[in-house]
N, C-alpha and C. Protein backbone atom coordinates (compact mmCIF):
# COMPACT_ATOMS: atom_id res chain seq x y z
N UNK A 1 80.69 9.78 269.40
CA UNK A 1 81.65 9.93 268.32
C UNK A 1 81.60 11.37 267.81
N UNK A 2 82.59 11.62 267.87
CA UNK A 2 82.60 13.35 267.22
C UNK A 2 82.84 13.43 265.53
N UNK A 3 81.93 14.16 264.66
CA UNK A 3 82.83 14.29 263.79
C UNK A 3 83.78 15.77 263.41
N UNK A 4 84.40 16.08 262.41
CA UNK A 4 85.35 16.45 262.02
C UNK A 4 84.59 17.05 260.79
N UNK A 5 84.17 18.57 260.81
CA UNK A 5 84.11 19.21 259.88
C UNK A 5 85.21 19.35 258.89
N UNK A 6 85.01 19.13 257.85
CA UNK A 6 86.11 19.15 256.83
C UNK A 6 85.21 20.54 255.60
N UNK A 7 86.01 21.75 255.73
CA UNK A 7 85.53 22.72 255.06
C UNK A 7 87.13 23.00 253.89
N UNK A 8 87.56 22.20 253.05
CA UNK A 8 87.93 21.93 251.87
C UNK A 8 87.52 22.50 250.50
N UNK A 9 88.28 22.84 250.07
CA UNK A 9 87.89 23.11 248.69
C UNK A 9 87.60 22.03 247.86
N UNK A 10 87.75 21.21 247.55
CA UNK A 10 86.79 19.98 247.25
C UNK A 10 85.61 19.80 247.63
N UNK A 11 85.72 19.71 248.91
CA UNK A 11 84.41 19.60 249.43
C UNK A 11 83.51 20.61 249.23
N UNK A 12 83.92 22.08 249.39
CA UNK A 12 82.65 23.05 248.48
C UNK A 12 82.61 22.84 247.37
N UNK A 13 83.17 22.38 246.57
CA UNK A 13 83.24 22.45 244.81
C UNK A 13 82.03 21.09 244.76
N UNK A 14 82.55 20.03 245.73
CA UNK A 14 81.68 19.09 245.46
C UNK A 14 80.23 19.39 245.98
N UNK A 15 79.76 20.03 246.82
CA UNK A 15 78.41 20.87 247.43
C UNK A 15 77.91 21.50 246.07
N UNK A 16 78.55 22.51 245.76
CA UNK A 16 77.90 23.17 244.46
C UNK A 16 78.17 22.15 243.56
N UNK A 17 78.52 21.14 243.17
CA UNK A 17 78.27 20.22 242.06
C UNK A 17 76.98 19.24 242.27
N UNK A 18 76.95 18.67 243.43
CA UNK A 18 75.64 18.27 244.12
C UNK A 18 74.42 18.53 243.79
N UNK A 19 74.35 19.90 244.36
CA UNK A 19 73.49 20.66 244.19
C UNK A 19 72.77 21.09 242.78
N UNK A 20 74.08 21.22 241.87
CA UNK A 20 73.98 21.76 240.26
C UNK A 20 73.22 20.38 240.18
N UNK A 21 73.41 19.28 240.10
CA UNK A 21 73.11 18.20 239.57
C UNK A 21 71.28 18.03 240.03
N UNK A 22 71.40 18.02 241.72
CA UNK A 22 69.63 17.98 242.06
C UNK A 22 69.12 18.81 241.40
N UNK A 23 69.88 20.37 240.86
CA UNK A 23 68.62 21.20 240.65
C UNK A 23 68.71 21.03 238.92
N UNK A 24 69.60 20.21 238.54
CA UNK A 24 69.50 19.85 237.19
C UNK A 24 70.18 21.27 236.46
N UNK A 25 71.70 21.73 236.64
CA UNK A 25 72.05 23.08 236.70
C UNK A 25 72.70 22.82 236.07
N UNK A 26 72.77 22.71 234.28
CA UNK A 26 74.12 21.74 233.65
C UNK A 26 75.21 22.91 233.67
N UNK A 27 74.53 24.33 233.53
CA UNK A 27 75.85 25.54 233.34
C UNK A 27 77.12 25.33 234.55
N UNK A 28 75.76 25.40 235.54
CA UNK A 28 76.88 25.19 236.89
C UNK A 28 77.62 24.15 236.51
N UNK A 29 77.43 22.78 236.57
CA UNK A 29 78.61 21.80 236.69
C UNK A 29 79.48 22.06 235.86
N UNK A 30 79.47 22.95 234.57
CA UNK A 30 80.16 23.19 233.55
C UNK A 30 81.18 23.80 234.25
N UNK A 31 80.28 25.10 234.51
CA UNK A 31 81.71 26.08 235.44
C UNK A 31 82.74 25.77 236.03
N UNK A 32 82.56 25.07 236.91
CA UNK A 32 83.15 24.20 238.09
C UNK A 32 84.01 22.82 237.64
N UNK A 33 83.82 22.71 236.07
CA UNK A 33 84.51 21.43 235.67
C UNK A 33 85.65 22.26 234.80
N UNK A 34 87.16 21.64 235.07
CA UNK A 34 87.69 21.81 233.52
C UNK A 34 87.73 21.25 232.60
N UNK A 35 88.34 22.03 231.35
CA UNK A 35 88.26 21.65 229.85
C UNK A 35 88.10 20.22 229.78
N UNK A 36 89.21 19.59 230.09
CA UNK A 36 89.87 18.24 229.79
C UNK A 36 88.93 17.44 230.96
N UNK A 37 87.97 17.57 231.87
CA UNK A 37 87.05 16.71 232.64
C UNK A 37 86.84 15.24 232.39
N UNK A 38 87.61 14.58 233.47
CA UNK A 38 87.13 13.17 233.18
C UNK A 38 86.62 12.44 233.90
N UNK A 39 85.46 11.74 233.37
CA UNK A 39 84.13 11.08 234.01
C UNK A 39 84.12 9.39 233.71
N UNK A 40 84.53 9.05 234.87
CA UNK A 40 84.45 7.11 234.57
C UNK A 40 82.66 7.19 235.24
N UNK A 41 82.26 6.37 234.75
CA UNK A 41 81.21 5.61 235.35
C UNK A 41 80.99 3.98 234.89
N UNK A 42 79.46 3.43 235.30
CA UNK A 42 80.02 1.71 234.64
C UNK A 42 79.14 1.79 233.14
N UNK A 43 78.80 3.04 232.67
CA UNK A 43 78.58 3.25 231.06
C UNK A 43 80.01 3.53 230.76
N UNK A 44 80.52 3.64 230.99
CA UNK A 44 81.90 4.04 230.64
C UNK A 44 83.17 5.37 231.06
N UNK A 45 84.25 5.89 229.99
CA UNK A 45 84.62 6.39 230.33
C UNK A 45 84.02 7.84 229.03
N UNK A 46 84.40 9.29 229.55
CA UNK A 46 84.20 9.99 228.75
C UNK A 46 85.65 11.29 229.30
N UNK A 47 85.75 12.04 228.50
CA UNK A 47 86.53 13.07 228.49
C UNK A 47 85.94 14.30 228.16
N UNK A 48 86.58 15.72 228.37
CA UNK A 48 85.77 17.08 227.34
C UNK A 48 84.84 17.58 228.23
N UNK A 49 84.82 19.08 228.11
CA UNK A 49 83.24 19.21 228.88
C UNK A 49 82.02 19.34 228.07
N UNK A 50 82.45 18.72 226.75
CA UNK A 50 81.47 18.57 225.34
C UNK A 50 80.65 17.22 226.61
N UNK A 51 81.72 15.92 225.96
CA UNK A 51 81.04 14.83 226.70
C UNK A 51 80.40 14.87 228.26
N UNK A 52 81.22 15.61 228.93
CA UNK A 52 80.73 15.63 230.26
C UNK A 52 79.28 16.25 230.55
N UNK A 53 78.83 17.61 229.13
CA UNK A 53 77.73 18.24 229.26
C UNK A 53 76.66 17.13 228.73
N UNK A 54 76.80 16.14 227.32
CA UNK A 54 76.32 15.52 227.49
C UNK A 54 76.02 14.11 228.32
N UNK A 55 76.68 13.54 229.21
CA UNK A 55 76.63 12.92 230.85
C UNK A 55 75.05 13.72 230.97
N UNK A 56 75.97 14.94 231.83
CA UNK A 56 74.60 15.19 232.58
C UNK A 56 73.49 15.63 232.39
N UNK A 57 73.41 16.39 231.13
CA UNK A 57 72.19 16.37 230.34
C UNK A 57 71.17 15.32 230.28
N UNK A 58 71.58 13.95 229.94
CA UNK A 58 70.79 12.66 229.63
C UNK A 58 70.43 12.32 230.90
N UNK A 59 71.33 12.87 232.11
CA UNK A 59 70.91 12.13 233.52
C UNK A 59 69.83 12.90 234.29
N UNK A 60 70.19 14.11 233.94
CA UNK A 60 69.06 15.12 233.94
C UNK A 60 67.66 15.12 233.60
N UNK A 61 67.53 14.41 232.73
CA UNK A 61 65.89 14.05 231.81
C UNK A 61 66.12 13.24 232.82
N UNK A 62 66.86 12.17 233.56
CA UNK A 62 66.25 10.81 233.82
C UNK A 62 65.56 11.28 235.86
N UNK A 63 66.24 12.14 236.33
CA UNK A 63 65.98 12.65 237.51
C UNK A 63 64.44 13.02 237.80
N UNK A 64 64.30 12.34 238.94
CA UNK A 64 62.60 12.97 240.04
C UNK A 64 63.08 13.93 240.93
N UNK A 65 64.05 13.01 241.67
CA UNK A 65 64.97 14.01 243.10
C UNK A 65 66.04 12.98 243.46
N UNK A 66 66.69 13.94 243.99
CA UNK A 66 67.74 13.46 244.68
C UNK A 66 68.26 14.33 246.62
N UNK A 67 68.14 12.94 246.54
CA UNK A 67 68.49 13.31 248.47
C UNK A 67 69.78 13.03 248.47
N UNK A 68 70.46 14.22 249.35
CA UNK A 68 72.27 14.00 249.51
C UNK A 68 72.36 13.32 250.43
N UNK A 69 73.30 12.38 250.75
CA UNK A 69 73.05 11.71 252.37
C UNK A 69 74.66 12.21 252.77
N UNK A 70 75.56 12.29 252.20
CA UNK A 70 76.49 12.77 252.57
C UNK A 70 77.82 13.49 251.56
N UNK A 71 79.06 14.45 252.05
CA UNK A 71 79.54 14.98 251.27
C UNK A 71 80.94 14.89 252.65
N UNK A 72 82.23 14.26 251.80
CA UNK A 72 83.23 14.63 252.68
C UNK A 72 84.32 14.70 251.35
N UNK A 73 85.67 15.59 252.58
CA UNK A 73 86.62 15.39 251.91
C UNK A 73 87.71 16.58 251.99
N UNK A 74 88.55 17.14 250.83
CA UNK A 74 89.46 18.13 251.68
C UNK A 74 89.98 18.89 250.70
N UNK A 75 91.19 19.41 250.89
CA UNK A 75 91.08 20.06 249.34
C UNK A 75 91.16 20.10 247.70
N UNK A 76 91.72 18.59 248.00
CA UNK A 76 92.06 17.97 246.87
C UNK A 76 90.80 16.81 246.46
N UNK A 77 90.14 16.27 247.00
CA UNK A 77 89.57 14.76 246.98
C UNK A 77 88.03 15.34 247.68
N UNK A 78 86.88 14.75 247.07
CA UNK A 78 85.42 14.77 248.00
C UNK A 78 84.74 13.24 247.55
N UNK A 79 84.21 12.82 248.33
CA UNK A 79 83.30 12.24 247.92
C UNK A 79 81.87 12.37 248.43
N UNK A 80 80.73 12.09 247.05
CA UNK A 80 79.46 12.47 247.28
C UNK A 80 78.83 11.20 247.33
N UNK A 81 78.14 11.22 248.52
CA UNK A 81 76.82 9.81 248.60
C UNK A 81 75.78 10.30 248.38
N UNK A 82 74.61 10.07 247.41
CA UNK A 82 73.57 10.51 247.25
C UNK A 82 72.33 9.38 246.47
N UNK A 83 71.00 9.16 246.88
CA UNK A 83 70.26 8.70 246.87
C UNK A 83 69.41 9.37 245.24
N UNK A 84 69.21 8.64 244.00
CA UNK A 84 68.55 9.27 242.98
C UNK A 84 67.27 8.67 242.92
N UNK A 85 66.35 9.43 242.48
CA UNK A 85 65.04 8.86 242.07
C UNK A 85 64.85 9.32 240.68
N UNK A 86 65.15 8.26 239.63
CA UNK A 86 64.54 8.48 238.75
C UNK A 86 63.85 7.67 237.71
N UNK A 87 63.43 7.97 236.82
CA UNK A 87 61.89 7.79 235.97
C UNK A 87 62.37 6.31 235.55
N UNK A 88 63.47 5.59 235.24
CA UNK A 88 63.40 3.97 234.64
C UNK A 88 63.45 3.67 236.21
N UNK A 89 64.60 3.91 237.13
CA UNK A 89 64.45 3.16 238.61
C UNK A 89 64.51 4.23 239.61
N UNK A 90 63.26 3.28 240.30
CA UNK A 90 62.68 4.36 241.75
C UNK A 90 63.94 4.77 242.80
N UNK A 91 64.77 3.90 243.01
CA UNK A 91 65.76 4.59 243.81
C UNK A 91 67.59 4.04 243.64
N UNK A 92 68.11 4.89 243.15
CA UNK A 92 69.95 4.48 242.88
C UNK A 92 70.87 4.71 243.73
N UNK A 93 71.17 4.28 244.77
CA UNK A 93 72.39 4.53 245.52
C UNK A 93 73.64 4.63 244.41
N UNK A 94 73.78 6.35 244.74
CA UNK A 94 75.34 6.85 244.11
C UNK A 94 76.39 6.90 244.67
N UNK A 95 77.60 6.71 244.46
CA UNK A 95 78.71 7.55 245.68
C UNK A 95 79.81 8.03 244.16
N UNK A 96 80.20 9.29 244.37
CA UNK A 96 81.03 10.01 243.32
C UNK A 96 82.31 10.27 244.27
N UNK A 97 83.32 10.36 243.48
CA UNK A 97 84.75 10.45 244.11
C UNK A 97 85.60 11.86 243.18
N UNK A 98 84.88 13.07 243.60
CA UNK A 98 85.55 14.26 243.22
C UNK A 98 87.17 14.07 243.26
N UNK A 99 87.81 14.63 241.74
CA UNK A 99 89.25 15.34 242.21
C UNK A 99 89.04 16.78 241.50
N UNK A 100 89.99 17.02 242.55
CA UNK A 100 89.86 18.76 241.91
C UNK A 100 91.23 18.94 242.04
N UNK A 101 91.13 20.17 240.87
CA UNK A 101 92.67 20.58 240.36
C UNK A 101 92.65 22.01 240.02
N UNK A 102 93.50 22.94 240.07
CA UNK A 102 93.31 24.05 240.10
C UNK A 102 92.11 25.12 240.39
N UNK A 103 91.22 24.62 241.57
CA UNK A 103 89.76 24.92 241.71
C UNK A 103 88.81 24.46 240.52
N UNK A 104 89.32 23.52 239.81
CA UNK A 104 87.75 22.85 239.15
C UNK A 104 87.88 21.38 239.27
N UNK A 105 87.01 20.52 239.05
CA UNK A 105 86.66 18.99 238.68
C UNK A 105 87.30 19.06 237.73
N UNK A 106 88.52 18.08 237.98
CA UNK A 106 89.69 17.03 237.17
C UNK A 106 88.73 15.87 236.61
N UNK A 107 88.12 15.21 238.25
CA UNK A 107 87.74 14.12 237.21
C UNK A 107 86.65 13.93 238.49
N UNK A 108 85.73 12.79 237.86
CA UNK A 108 84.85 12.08 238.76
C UNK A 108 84.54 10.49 238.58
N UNK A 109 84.18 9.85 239.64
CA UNK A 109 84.50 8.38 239.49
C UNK A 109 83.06 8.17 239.84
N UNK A 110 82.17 7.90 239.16
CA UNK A 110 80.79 7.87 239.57
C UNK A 110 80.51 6.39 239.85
N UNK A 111 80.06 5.77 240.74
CA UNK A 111 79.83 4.50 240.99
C UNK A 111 78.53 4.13 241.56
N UNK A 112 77.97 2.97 241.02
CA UNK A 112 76.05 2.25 241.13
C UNK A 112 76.13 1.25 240.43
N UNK A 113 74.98 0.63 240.80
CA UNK A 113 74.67 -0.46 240.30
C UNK A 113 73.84 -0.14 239.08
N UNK A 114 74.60 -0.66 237.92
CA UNK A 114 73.62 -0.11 237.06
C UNK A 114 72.59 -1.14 236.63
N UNK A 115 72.62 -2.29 236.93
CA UNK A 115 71.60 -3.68 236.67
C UNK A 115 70.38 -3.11 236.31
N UNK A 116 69.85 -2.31 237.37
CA UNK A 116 68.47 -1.99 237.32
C UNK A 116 68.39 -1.12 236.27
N UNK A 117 69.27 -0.15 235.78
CA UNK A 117 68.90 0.72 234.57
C UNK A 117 69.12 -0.29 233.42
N UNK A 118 70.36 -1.73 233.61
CA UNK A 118 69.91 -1.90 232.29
C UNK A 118 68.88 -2.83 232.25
N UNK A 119 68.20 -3.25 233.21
CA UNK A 119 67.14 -3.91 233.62
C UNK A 119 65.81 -3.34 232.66
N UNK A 120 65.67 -2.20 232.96
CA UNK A 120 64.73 -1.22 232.60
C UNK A 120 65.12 -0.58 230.72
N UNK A 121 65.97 -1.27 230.65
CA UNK A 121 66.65 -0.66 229.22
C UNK A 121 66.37 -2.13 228.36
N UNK A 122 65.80 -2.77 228.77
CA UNK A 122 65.88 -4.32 228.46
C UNK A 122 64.47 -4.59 228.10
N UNK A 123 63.09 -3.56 228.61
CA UNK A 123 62.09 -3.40 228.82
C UNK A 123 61.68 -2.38 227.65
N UNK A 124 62.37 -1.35 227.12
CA UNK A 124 62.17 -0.25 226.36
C UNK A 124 62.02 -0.91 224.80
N UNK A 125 61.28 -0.30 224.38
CA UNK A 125 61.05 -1.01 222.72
C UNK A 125 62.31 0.49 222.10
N UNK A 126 63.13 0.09 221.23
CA UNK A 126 63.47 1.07 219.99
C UNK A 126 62.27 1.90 219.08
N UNK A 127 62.59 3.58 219.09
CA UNK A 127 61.74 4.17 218.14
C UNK A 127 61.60 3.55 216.89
């Protein structure tokens, strides 16, 4: 089976967003996102790159590592598969669904099972 390099502007935008995220790079994802950025996940929806900085900030504390397993897509559309390890659960299968719009992140569709975080959120006593 052959594949099909897809070298997209999405698809680099989504590489350096990847990446910002493993190395815990909140400026970067900032850059690369616009104003109006919108982020579904199954916590919800958010808008702003106010809200979006706080997203990844909080996900940031929660990160060990993250292994990419894959990145496709073209100039408009990427999607990211990536494996998280972090501190409430040992391992999260992610898959994110980049759009990009005028060279930045329009929006992202972040999708997991979140059971196990609220599993682990179910376990936490209140300060």
């Amino acid at each position: 089976m052959i594949m099909a390099e897809h070298t997209g502007r999405a698809t680099a935008i989504a590489c350096t967003y990847i990446e910002a995220i493993s190395s815990k790079d909140i400026d970067t994802i900032l850059e690369i996102s616009a104003e109006d950025v919108v982020c579904s996940s199954p916590i919800g929806k958010l808008s702003g790159t106010q809200a979006f900085r706080g997203f990844h900030e909080g996900f940031a504390r929660m990160i060990k590592s993250v292994n990419i397993l894959a990145v496709y897509g073209d100039d408009d559309q990427a999607v990211i598969v990536y494996e998280v390890e972090t501190h409430p659960v040992p391992r999260a299968l992610t898959v994110e669904l980049i759009t990009v719009n005028g060279g930045k992140i329009a929006s992202t569709d972040v999708i997991y099972d979140s059971a196990p975080f609220a599993e682990y959120m179910a376990t936490v006593k209140p300060h």
